[in-house]
C-alpha atoms as a PDB file:
ATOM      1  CA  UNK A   1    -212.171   3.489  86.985  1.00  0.00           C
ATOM      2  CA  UNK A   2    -213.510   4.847  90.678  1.00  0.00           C
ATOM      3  CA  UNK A   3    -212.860   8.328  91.603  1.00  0.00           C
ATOM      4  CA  UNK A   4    -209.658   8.256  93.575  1.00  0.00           C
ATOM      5  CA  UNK A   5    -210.554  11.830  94.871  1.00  0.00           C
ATOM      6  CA  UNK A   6    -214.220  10.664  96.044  1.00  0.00           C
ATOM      7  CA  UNK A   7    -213.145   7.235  97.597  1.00  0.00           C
ATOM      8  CA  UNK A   8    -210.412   8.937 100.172  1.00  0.00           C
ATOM      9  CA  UNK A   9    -212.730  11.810 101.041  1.00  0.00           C
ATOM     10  CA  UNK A  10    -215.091   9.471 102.290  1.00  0.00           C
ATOM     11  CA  UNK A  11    -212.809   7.432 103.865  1.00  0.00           C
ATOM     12  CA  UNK A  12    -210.636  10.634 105.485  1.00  0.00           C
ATOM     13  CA  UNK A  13    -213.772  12.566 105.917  1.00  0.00           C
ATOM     14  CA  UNK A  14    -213.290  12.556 110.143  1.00  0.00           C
ATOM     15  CA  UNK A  15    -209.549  14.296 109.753  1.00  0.00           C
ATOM     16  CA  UNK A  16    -209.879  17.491 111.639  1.00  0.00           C
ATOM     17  CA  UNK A  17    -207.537  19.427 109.404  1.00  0.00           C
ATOM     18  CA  UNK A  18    -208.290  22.460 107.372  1.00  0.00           C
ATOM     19  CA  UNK A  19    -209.774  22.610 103.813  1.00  0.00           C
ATOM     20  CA  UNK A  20    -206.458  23.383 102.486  1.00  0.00           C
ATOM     21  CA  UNK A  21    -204.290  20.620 104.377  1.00  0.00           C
ATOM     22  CA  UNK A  22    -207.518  18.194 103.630  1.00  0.00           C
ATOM     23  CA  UNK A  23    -207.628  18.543  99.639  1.00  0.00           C
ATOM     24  CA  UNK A  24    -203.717  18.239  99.321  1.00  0.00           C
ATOM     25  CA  UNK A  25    -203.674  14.951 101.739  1.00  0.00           C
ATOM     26  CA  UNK A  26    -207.054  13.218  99.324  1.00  0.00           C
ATOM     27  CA  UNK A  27    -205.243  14.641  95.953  1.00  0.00           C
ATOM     28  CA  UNK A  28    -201.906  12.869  96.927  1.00  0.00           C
ATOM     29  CA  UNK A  29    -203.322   9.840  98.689  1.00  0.00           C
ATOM     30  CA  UNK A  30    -206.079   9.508  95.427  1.00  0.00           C
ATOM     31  CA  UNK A  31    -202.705   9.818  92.802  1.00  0.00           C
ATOM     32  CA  UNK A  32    -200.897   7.463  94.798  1.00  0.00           C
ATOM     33  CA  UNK A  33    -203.971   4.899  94.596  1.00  0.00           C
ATOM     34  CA  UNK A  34    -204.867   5.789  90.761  1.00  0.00           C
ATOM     35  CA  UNK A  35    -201.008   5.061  89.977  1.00  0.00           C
ATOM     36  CA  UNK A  36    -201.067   1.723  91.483  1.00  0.00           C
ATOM     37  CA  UNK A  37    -204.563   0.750  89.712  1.00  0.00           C
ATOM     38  CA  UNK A  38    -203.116   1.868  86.789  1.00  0.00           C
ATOM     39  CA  UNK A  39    -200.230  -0.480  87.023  1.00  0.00           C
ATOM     40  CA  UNK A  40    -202.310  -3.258  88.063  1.00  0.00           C
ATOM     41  CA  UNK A  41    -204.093  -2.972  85.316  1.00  0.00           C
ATOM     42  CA  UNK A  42    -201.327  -2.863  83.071  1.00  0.00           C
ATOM     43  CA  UNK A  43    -200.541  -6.068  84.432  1.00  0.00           C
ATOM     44  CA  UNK A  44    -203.648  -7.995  83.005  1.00  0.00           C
ATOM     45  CA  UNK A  45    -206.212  -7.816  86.262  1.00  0.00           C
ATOM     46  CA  UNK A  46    -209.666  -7.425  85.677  1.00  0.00           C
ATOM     47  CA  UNK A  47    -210.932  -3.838  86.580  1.00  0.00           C
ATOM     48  CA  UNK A  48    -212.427  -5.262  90.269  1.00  0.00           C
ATOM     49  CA  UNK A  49    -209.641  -7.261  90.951  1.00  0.00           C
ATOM     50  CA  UNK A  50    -207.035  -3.966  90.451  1.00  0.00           C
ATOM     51  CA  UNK A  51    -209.779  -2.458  92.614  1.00  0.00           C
ATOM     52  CA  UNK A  52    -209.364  -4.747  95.322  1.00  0.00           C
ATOM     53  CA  UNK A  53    -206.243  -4.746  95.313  1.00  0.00           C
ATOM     54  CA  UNK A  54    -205.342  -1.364  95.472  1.00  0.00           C
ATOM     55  CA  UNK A  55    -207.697  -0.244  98.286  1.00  0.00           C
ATOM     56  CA  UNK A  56    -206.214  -3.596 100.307  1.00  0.00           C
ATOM     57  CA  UNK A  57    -202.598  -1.340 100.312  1.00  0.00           C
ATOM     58  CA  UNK A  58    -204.829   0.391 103.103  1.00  0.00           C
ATOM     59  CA  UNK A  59    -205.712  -2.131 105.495  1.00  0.00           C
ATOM     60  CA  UNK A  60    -207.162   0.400 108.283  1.00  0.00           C
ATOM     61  CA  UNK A  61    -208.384   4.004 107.126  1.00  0.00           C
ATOM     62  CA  UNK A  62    -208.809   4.772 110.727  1.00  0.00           C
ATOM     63  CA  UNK A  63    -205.314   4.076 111.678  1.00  0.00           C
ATOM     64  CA  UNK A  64    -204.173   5.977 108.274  1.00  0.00           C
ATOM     65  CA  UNK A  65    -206.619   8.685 109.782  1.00  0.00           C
ATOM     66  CA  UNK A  66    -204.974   9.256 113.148  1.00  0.00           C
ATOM     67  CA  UNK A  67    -201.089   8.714 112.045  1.00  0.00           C
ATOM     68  CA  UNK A  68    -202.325  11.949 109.252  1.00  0.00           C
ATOM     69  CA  UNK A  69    -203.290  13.898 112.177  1.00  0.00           C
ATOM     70  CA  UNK A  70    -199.999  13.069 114.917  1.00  0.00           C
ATOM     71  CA  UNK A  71    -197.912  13.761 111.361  1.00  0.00           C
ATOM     72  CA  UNK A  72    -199.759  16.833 111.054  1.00  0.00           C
ATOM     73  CA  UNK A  73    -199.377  17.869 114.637  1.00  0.00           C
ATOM     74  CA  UNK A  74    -195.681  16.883 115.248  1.00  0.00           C
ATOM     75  CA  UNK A  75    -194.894  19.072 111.976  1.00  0.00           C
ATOM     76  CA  UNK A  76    -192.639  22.471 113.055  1.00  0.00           C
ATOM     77  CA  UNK A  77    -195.331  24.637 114.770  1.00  0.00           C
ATOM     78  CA  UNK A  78    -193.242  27.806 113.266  1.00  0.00           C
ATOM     79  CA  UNK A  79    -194.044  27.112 109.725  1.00  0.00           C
ATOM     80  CA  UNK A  80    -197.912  26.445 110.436  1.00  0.00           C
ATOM     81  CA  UNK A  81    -197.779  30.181 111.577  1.00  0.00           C
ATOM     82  CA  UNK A  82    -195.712  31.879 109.515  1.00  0.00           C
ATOM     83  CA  UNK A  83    -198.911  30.489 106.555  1.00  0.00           C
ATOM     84  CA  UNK A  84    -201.506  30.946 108.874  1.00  0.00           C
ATOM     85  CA  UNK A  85    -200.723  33.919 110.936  1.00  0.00           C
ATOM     86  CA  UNK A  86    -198.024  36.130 109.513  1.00  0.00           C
ATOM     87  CA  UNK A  87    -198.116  35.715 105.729  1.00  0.00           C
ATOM     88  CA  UNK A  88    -201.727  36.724 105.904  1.00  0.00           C
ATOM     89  CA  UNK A  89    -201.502  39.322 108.686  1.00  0.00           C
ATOM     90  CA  UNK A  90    -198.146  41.013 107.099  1.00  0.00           C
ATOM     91  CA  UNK A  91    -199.361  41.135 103.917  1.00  0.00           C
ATOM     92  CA  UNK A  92    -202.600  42.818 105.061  1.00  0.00           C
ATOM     93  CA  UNK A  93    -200.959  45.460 107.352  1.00  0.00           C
ATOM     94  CA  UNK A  94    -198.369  46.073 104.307  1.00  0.00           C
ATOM     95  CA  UNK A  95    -201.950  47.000 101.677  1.00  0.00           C
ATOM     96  CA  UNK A  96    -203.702  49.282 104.611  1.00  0.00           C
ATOM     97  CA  UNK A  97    -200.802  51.007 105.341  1.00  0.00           C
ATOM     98  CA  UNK A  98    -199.540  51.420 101.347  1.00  0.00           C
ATOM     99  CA  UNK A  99    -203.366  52.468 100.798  1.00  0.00           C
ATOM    100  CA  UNK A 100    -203.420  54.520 103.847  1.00  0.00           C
ATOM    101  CA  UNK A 101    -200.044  56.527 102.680  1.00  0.00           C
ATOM    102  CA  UNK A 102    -201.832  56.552  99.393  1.00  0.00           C
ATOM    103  CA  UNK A 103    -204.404  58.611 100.476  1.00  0.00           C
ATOM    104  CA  UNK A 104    -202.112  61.360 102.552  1.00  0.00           C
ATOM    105  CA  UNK A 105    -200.211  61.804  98.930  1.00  0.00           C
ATOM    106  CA  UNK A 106    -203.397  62.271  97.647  1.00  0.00           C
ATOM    107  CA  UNK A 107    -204.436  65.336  99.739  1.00  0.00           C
ATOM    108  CA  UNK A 108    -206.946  63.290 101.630  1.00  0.00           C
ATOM    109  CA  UNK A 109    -207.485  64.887 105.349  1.00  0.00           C
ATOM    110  CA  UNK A 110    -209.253  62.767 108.297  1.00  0.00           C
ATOM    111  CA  UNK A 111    -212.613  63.525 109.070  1.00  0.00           C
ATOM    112  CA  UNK A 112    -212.665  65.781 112.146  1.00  0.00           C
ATOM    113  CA  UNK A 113    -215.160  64.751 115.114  1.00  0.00           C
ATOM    114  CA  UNK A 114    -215.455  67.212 118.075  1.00  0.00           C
ATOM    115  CA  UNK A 115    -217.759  67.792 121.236  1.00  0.00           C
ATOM    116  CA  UNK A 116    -217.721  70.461 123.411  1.00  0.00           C
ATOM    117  CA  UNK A 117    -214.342  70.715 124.405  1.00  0.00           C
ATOM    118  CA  UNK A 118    -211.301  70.531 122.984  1.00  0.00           C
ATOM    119  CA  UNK A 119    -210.944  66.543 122.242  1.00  0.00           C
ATOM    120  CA  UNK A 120    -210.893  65.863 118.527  1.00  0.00           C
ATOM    121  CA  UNK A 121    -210.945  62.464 117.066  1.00  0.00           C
ATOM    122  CA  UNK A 122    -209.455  61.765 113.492  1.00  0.00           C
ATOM    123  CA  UNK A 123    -210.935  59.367 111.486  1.00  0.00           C
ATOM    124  CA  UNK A 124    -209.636  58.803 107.962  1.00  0.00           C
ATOM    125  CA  UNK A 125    -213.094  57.289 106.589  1.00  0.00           C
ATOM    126  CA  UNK A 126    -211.698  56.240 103.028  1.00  0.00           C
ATOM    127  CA  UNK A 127    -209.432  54.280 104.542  1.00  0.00           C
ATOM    128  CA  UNK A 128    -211.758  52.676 107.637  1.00  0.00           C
ATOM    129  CA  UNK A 129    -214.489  51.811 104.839  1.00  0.00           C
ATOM    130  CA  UNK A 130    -211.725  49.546 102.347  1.00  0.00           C
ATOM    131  CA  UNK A 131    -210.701  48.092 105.856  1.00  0.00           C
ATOM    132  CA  UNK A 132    -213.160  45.339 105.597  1.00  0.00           C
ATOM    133  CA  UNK A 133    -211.469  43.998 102.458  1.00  0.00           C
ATOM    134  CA  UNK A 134    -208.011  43.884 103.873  1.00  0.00           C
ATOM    135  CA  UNK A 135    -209.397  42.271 107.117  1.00  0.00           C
ATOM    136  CA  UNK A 136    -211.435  39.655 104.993  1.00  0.00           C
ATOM    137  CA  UNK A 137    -208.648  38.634 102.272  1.00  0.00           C
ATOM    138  CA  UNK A 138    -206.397  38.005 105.293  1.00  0.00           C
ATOM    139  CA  UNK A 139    -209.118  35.852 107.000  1.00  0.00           C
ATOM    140  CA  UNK A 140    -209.169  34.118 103.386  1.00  0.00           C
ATOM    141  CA  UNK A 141    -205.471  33.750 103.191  1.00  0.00           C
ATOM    142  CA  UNK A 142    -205.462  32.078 107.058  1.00  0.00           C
ATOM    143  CA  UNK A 143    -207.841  29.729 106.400  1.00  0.00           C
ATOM    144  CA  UNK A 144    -206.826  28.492 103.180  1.00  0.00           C
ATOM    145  CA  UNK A 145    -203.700  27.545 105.457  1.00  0.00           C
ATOM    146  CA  UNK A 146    -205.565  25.850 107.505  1.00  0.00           C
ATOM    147  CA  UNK A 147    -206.029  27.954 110.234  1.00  0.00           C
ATOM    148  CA  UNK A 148    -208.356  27.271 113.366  1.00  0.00           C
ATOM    149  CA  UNK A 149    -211.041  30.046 113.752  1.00  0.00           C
ATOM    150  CA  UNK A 150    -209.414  31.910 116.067  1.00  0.00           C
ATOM    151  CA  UNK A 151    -206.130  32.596 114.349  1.00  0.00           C
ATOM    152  CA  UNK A 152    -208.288  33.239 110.709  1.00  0.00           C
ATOM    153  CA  UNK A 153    -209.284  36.319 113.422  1.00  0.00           C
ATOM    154  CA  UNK A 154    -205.923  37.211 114.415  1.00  0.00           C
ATOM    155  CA  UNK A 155    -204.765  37.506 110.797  1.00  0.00           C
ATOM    156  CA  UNK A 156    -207.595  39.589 109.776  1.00  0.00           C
ATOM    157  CA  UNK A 157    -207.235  42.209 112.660  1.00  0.00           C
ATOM    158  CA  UNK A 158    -203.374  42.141 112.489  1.00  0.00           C
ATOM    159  CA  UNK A 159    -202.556  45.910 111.493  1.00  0.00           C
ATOM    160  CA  UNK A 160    -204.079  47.214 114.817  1.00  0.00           C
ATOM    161  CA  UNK A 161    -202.817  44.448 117.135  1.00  0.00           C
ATOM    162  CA  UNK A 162    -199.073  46.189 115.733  1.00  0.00           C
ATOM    163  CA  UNK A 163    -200.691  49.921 116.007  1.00  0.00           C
ATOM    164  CA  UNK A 164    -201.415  48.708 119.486  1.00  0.00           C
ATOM    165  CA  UNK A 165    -198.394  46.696 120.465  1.00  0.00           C
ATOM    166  CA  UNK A 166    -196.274  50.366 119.278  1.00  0.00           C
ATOM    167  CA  UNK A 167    -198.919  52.334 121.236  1.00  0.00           C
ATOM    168  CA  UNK A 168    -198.180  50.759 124.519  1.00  0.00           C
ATOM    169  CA  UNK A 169    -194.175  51.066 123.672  1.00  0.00           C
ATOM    170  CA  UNK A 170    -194.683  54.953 123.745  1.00  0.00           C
ATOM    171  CA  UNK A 171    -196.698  55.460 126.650  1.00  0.00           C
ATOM    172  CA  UNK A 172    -194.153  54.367 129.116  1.00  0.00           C
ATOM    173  CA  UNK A 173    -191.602  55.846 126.689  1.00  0.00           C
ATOM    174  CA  UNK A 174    -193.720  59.285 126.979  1.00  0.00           C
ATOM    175  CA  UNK A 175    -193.401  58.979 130.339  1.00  0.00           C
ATOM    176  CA  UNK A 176    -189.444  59.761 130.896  1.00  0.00           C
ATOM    177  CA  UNK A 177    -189.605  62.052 127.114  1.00  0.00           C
ATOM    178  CA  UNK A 178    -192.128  64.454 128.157  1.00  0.00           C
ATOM    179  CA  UNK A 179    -192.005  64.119 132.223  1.00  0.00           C
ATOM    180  CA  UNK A 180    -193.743  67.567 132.418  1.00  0.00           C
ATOM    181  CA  UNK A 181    -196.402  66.653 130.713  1.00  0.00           C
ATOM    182  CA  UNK A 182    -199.396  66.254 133.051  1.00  0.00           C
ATOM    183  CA  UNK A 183    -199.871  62.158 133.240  1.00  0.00           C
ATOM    184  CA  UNK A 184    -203.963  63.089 132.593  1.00  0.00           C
ATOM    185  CA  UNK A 185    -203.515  64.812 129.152  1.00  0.00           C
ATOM    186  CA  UNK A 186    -200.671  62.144 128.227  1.00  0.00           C
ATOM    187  CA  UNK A 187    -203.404  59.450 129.391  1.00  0.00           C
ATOM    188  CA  UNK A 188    -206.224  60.997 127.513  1.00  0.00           C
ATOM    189  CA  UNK A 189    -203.934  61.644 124.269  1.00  0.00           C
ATOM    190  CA  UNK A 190    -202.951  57.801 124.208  1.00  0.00           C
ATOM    191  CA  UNK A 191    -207.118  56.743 124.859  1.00  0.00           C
ATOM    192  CA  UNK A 192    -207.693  58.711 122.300  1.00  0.00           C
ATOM    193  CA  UNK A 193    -205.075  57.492 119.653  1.00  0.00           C
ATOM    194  CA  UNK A 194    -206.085  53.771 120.605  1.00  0.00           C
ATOM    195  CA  UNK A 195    -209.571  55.007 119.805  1.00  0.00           C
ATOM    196  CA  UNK A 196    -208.309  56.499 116.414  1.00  0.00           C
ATOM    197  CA  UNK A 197    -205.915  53.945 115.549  1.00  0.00           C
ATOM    198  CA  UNK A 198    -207.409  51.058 117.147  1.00  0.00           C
ATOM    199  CA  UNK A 199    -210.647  50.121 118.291  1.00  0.00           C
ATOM    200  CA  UNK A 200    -212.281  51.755 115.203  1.00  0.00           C
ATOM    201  CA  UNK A 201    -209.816  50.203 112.795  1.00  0.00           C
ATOM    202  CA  UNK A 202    -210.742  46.732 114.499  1.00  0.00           C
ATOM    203  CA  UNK A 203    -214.056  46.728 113.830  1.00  0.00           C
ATOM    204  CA  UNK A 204    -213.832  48.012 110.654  1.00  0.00           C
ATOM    205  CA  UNK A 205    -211.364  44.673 110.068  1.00  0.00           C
ATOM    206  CA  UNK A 206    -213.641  42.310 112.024  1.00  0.00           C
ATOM    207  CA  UNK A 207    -216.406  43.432 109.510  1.00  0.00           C
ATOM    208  CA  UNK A 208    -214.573  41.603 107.006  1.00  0.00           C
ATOM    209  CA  UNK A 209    -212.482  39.229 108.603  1.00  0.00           C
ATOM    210  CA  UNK A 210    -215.801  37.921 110.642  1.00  0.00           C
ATOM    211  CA  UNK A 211    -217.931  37.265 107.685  1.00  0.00           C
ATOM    212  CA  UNK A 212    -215.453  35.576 105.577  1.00  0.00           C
ATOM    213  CA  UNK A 213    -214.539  32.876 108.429  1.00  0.00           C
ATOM    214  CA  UNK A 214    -217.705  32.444 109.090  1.00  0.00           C
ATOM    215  CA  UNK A 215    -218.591  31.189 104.863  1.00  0.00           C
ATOM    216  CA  UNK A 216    -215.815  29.168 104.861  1.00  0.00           C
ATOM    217  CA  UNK A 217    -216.441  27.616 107.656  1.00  0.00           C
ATOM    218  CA  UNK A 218    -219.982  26.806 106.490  1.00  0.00           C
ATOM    219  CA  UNK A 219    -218.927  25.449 103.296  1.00  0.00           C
ATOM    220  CA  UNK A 220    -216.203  23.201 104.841  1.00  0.00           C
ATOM    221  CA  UNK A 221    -218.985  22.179 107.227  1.00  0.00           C
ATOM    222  CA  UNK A 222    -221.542  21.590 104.316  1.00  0.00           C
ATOM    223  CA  UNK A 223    -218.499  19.631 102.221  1.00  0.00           C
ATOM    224  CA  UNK A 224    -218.247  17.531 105.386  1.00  0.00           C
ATOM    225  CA  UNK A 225    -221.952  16.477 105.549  1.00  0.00           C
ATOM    226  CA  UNK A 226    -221.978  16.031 101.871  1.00  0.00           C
ATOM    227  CA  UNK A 227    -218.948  13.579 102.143  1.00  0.00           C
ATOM    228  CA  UNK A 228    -220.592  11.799 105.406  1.00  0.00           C
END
């Protein structure tokens, strides 16, 4: 008996679908074809003749190939990103901010970094250095949905782009609160929070969200070639 699983992925090896969608579309289409060879079989045909006649149920894999991929694209565009975008990027702000609020019960302080004059920036470097792992296992989570590169990204980095979508909410909100306020310090208190809160925290979940998309992609590159 051929392997069912082999034959489609070198017949469906062009779809331009993600790992994920990819293996479920060759393990159904491969059961499909192994349950009709089966019964074929079980009807008397010779083992070349069930063959034949199975794969002849697909009379075009390019035409199978294309109606896969305007399925796939006409599917609700709402449930390809609540897998691929806020599954992964909820359930990674939910861990850094549970292992952030860990660390405040815990009696850890931020690190304190000064100059000159009276600016301080906070940095809680516990929690910055396990922000690689968040940013990476929500990378991992996007792209096992099937996710194209740049929304693996989004995933991984989600807990600042919501730091920074509240940021800009209070600025203009600080702006009618505290009208007294001098609009240079309120400017250089909110630079300095997106620093804090932000740009660092970014980076730190690029570090792992970057390296993780790029593997995968890799290996679904090198699984390609391998099929081809």
């Amino acid at each position: 008996m051929p392997d069912w699983q082999k034959l489609v992925g070198q017949r469906l090896a062009g779809l331009a679908l993600g790992a994920a969608e990819k293996q479920e579309i060759y393990t159904e289409l491969a059961g499909h074809l192994e349950e009709s060879y089966e019964c074929l079989r079980a009807e008397g045909l010779a083992d070349q003749e069930a063959i034949h006649r199975t794969l002849a149920q697909v009379a075009d894999w390019r035409d199978l190939q294309r109606r896969i991929i305007i399925a796939k694209k006409t599917e609700d565009p709402m449930q390809n990103r609540l897998h691929q975008l806020w599954i992964p990027g909820f359930l990674t702000l939910t861990l850094s901010t549970i292992f952030l609020m860990t660390l405040q019960i815990h009696g850890y302080q931020p690190r304190i970094i000064s100059w000159n004059g009276p600016d301080t920036i906070l940095l809680y470097v516990p929690w910055l250095l396990s922000l690689p792992l968040f940013g990476g296992l929500g990378a991992y989570l996007s792209q096992r949905a099937g996710s194209p590169g740049s929304r693996v990204l989004l995933a991984s980095i989600f807990p600042v782009l919501s730091l920074a979508a509240c940021l800009f909410v209070i600025l203009p909100v600080s702006f009618i609160v505290d009208a007294h306020v001098e609009h240079r310090i309120r400017m250089a208190s909110f630079l300095r929070s997106f620093f804090e809160w932000v740009l660092v925290p970014g980076a730190a979940l690029l570090a792992g969200g970057l390296p993780v998309q790029f593997f995968l992609s890799r290996r679904l590159a090198s699984r390609r070639t391998a099929v081809d």
